[in-house]
N, C-alpha and C. Protein backbone atom coordinates (compact mmCIF):
# COMPACT_ATOMS: atom_id res chain seq x y z
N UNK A 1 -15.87 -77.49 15.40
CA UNK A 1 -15.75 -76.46 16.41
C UNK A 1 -14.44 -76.67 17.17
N UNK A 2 -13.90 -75.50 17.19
CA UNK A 2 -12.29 -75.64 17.77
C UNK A 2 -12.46 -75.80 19.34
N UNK A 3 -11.44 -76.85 20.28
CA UNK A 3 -12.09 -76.83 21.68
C UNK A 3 -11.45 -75.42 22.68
N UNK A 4 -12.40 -75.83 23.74
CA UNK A 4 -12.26 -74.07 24.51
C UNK A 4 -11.48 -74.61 25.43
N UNK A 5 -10.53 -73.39 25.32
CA UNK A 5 -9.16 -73.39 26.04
C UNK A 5 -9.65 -72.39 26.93
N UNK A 6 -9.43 -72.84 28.51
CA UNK A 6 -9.01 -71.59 29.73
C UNK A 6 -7.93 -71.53 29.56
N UNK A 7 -7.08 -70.58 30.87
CA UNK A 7 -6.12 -70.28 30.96
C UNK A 7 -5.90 -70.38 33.37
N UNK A 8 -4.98 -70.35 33.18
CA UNK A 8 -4.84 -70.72 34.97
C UNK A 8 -3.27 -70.08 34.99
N UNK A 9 -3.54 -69.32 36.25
CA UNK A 9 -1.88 -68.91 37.01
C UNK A 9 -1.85 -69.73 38.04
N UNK A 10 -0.18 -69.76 38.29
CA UNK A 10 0.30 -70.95 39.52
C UNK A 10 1.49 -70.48 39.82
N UNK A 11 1.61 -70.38 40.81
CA UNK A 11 2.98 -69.52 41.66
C UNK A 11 3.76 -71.11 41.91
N UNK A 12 4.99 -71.05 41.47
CA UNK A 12 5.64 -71.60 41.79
C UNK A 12 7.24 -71.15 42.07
N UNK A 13 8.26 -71.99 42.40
CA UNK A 13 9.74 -71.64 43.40
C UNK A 13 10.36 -70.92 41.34
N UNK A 14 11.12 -70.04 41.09
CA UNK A 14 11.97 -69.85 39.79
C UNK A 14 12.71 -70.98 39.47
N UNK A 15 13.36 -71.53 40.11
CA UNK A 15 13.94 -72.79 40.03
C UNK A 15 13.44 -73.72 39.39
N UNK A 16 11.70 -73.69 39.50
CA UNK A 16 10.89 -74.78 38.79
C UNK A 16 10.23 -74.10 37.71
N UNK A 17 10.70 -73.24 37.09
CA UNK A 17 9.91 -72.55 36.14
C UNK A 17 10.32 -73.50 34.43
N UNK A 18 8.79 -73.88 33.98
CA UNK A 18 9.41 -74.06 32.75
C UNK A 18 9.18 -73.67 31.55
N UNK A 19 10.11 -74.05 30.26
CA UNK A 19 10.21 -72.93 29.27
C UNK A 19 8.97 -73.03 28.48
N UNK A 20 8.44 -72.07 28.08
CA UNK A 20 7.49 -71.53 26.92
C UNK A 20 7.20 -72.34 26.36
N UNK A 21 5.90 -72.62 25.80
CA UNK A 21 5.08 -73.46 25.10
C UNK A 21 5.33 -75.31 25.41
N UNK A 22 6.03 -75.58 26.89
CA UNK A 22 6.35 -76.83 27.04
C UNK A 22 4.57 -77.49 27.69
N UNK A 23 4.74 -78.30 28.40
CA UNK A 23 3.18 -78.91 28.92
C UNK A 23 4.02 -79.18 30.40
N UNK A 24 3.42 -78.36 30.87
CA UNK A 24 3.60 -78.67 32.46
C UNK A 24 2.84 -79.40 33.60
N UNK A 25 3.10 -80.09 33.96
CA UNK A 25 2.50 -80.98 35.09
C UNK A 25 2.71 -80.29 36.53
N UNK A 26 1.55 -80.34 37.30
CA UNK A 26 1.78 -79.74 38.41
C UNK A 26 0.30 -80.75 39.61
N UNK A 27 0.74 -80.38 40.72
CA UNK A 27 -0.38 -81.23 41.32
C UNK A 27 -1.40 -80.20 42.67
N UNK A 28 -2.03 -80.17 42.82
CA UNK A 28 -2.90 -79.33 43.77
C UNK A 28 -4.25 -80.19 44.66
N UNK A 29 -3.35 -80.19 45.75
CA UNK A 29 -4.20 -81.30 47.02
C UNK A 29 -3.70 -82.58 46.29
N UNK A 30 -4.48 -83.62 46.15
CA UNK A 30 -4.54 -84.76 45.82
C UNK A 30 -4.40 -84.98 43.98
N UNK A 31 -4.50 -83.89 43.77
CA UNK A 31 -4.73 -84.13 42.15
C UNK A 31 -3.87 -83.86 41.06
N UNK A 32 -3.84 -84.28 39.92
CA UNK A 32 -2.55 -83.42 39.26
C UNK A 32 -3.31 -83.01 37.83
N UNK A 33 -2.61 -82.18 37.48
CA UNK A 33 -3.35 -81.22 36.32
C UNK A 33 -1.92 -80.87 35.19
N UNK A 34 -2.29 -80.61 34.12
CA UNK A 34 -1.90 -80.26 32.97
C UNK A 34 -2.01 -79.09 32.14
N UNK A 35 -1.01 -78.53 31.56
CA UNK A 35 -1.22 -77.25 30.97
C UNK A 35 -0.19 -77.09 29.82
N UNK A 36 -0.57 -75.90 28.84
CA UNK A 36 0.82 -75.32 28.24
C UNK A 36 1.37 -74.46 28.98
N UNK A 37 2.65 -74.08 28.92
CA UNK A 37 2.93 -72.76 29.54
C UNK A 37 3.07 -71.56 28.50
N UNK A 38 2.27 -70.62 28.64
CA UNK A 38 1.70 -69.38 27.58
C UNK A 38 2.70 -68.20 28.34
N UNK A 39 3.52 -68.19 29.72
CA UNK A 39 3.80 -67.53 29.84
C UNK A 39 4.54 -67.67 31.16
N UNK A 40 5.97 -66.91 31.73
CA UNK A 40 6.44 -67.13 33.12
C UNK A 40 6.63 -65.90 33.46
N UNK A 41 6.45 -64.90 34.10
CA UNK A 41 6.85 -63.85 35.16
C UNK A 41 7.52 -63.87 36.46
N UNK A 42 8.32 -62.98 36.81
CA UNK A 42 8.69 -63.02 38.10
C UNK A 42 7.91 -62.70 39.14
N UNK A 43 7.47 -62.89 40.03
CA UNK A 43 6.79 -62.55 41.48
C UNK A 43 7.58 -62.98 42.80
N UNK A 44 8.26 -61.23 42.86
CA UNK A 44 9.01 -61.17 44.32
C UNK A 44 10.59 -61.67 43.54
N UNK A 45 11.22 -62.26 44.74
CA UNK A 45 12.70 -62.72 44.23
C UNK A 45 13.02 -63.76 43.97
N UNK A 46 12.18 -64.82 44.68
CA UNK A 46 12.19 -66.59 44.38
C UNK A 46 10.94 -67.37 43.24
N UNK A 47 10.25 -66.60 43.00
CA UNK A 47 9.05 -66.93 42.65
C UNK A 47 8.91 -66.46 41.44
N UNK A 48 8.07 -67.12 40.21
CA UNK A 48 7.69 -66.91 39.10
C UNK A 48 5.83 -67.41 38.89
N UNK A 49 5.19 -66.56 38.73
CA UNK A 49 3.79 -67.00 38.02
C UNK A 49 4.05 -67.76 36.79
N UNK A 50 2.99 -69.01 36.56
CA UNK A 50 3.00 -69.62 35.27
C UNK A 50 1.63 -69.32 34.95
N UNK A 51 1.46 -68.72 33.84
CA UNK A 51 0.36 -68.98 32.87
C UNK A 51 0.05 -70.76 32.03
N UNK A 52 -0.66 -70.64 32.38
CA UNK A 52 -0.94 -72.09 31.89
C UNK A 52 -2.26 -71.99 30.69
N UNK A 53 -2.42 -72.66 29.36
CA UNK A 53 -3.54 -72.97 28.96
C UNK A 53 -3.67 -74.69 29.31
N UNK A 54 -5.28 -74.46 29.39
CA UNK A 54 -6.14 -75.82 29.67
C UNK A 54 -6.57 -76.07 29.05
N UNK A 55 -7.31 -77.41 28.48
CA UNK A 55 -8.79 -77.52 28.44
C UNK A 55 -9.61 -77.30 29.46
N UNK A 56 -11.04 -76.93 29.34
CA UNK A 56 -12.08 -76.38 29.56
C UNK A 56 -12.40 -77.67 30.70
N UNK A 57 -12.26 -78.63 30.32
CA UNK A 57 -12.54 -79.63 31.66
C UNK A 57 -10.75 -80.23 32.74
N UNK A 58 -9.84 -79.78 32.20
CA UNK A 58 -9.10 -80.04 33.09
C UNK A 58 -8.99 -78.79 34.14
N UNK A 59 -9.42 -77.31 33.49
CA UNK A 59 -9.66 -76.50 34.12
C UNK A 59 -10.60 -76.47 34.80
N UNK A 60 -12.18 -76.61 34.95
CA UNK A 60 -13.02 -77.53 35.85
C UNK A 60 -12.83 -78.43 37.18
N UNK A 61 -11.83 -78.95 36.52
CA UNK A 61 -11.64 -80.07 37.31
C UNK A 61 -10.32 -79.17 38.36
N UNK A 62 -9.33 -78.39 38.07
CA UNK A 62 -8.80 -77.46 38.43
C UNK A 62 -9.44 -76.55 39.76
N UNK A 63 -10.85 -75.94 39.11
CA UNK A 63 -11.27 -75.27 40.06
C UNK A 63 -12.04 -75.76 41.54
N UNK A 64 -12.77 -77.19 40.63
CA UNK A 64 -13.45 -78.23 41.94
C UNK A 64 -12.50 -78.80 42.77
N UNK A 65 -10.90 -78.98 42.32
CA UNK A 65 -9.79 -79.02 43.79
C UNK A 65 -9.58 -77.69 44.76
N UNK A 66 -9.86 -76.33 44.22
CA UNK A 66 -9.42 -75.38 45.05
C UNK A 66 -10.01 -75.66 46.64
N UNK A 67 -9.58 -75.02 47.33
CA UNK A 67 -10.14 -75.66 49.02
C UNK A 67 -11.19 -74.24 49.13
């Protein structure tokens, strides 16, 4: 059985945007998390959304940091 991939957006500065299909590290509160990047958009003039894929438990673990 193939494993289950989420997916997660994350606003970050354009400056820190990185390229397509790399594995991005990013940290939220105390924690740090992992992803592919599936995708970057612009939002506004400084800012780019990252699409990220997960695994199914780093995404978990993703949502139990939100405040």
């Amino acid at each position: 059985m193939a494993p289950v991939v989420r997916t997660a957006t994350i606003i970050r500065l354009a400056r820190d945007a990185p390229p397509l299909d790399s594995c991005y590290q990013f940290a939220e509160g105390s924690e740090r998390f992992a992803g592919v990047v599936d995708q970057v958009a612009p939002v506004g003039d400084d800012d780019v959304a990252i699409t990220l894929s997960m695994t199914a438990a780093e995404h978990e673990r993703l949502l139990a940091a939100q405040p």
